[in-house]
Protein backbone atom coordinates (compact mmCIF):
# COMPACT_ATOMS: atom_id res chain seq x y z
CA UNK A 1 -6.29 -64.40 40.56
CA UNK A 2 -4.51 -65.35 37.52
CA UNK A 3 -6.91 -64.81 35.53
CA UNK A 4 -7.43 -60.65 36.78
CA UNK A 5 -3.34 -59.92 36.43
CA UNK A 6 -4.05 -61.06 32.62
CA UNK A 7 -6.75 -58.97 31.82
CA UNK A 8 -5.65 -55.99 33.46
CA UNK A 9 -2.70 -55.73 31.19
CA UNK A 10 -4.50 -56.51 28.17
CA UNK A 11 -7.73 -54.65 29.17
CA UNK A 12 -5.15 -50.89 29.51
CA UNK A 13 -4.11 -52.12 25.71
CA UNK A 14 -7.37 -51.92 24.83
CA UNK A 15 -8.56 -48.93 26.80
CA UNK A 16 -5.17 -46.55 25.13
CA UNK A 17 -5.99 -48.09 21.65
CA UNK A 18 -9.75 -46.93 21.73
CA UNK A 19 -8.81 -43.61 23.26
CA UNK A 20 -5.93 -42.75 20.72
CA UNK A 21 -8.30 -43.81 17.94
CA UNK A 22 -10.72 -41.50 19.28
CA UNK A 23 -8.35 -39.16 19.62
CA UNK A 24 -6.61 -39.07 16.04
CA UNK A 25 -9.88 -39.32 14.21
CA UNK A 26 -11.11 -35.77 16.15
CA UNK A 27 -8.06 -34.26 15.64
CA UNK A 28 -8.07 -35.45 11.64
CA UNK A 29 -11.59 -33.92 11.36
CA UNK A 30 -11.59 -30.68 9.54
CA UNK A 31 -12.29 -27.76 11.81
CA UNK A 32 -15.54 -26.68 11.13
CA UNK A 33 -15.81 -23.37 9.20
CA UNK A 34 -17.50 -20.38 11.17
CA UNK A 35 -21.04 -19.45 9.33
CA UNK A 36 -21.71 -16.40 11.06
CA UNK A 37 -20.52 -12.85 9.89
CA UNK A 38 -18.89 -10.43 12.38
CA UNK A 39 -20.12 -6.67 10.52
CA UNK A 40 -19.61 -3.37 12.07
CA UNK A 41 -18.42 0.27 10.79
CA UNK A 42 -14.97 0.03 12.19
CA UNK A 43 -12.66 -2.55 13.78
CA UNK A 44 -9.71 -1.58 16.03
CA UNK A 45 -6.66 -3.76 16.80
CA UNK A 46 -5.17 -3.50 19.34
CA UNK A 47 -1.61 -3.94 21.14
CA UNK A 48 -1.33 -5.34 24.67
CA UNK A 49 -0.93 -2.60 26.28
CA UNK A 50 -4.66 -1.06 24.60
CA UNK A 51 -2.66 1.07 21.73
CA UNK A 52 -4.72 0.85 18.39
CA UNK A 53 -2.36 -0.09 15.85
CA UNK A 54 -4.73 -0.82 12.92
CA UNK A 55 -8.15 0.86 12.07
CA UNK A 56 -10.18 -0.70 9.20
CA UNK A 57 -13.23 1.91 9.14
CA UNK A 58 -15.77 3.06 6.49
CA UNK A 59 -17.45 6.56 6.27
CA UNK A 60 -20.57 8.37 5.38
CA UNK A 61 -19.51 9.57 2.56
CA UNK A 62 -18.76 6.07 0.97
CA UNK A 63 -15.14 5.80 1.66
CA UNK A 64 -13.30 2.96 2.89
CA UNK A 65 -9.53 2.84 4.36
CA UNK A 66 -7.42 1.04 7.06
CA UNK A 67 -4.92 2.95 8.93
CA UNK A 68 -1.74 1.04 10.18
CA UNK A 69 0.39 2.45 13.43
CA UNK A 70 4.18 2.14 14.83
CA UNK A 71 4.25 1.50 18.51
CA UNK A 72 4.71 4.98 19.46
CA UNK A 73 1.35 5.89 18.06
CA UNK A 74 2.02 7.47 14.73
CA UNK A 75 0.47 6.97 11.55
CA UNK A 76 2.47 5.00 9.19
CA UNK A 77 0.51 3.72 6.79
CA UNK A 78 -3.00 4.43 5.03
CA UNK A 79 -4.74 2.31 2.65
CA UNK A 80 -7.87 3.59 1.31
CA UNK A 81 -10.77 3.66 -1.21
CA UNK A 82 -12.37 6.79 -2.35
CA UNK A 83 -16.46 7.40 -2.98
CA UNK A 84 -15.50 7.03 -7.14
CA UNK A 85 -13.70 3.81 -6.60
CA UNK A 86 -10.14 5.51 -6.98
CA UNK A 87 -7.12 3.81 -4.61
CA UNK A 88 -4.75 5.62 -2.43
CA UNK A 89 -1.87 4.30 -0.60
CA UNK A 90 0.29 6.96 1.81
CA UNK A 91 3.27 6.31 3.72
CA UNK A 92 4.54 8.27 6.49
CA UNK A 93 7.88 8.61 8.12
CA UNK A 94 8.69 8.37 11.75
CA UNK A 95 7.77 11.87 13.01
CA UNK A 96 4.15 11.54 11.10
CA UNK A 97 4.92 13.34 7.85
CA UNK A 98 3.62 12.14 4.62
CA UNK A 99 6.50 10.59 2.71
CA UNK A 100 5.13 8.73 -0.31
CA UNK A 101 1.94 8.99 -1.92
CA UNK A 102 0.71 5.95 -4.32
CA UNK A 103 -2.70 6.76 -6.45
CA UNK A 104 -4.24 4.91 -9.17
CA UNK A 105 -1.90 6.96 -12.08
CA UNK A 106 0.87 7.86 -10.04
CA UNK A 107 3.73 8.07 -7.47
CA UNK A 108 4.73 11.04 -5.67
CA UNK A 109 7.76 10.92 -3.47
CA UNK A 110 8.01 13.92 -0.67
CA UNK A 111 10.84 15.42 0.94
CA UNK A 112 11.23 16.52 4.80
CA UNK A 113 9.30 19.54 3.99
CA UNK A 114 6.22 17.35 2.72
CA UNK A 115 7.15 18.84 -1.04
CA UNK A 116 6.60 16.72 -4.00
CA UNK A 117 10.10 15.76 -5.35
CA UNK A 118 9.23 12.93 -7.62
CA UNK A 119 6.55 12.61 -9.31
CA UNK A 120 6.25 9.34 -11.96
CA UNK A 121 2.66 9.22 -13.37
CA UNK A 122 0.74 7.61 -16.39
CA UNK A 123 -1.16 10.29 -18.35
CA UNK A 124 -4.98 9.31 -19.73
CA UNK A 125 -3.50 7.56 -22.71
CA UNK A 126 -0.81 5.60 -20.50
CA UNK A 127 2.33 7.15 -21.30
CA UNK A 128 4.80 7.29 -18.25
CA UNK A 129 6.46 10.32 -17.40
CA UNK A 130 9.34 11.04 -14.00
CA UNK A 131 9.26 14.56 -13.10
CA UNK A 132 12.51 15.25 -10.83
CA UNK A 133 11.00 18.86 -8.52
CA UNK A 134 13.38 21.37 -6.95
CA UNK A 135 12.75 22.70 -3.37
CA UNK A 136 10.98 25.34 -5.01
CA UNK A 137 8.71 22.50 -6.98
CA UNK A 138 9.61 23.24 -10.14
CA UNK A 139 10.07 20.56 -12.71
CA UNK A 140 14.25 20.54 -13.38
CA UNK A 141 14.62 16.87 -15.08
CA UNK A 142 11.64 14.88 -16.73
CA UNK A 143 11.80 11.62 -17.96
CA UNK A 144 9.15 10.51 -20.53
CA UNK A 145 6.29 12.15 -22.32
CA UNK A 146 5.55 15.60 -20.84
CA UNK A 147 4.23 18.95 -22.44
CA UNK A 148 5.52 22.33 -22.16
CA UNK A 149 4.52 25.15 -22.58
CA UNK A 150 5.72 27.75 -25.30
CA UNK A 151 7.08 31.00 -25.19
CA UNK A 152 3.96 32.34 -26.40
CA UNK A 153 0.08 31.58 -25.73
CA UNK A 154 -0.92 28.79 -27.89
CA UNK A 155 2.80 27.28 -28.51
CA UNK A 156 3.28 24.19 -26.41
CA UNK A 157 5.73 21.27 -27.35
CA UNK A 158 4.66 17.43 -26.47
CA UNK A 159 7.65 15.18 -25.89
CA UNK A 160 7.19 11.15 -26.58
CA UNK A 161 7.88 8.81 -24.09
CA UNK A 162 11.43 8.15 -24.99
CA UNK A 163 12.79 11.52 -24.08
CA UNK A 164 14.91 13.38 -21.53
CA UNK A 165 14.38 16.96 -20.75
CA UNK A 166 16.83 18.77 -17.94
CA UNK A 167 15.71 22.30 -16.74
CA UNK A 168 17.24 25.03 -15.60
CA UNK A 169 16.02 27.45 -12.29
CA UNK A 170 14.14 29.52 -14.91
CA UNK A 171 12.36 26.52 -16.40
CA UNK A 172 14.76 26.75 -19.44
CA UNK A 173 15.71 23.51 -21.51
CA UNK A 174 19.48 23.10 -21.02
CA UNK A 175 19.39 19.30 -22.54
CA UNK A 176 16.86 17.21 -24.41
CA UNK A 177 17.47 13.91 -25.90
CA UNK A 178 15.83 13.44 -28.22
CA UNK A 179 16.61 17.15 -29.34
CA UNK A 180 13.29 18.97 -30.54
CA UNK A 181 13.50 19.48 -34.49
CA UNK A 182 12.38 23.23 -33.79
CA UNK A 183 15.16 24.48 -31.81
């Protein structure tokens, strides 16, 4: 009788080392990595209460884009891919209207309205240029190289990257920095 209430004790010793042994070399084990591939057209997530709030879809004509949503429903965000390879990046405001426009040149900024009001692009060579736009989208301030076009058919003038150009309502020059050594 003796002999049972001492190997009781030291048999549960035994029995919780082994099992936490057991236990801490599964859990130290990597997790094995999945080898199967999950493919499909489109994938939806979903909220809990069955809302899709993200679309990652491709389409027949080789285009690629994933769609991000608010709560309510409304397109926020939209990531895509074009046919050529060219990026595109919109954002869009609470209401649904296209706010901000990000390409693989350029920025274009949008008011209420959905009119460009800033436009900052990198022309074929690379040279940066900010275009400030009126309500009526004409060009009033431009920061960077530009061109411009004459009075006259033919005449143009090409600024340099380093310049500042403010317009009037009639597309006149009212300041330039620096100032164009024909005027």
């Amino acid at each position: 009788m003796k002999s049972q209430r001492i190997w009781l004790p030291v048999l549960m010793v035994a029995a919780s080392f082994a099992g936490g042994t057991l236990v801490s070399v599964g859990w130290a084990q990597k997790p094995r990595l999945a080898t199967d591939v999950l493919q499909a057209e489109a994938f939806i997530v979903m909220d809990r209460d069955g809302n899709a709030r993200a679309v990652l879809n491709t389409a027949a004509d080789g285009t690629v884009g994933l769609v991000l949503r608010d709560p309510a429903g409304k397109e926020r965000m939209r990531f895509g891919v074009d046919a050529e390879g060219g990026t595109h990046v919109a954002l869009y405001d609470a209401v649904g209207r296209q706010r901000a426009d990000l390409g693989s040149t350029g920025l274009i900024l949008r008011d209420d309205a959905g009119r460009p009001r800033a436009v900052l692009t990198l022309d074929v060579g690379g040279q940066p240029s900010l275009v400030l736009l009126d309500e009526d989208r004409k060009g009033r301030a431009v920061l960077g190289s530009a061109k411009f076009q004459g009075p006259r058919p033919g005449e143009g003038v090409e600024r340099p990257s380093s310049s500042l150009i403010l317009l009037d309502e009639q597309q006149r020059v009212v300041f330039e920095a620096p100032p164009t050594p024909s005027r």
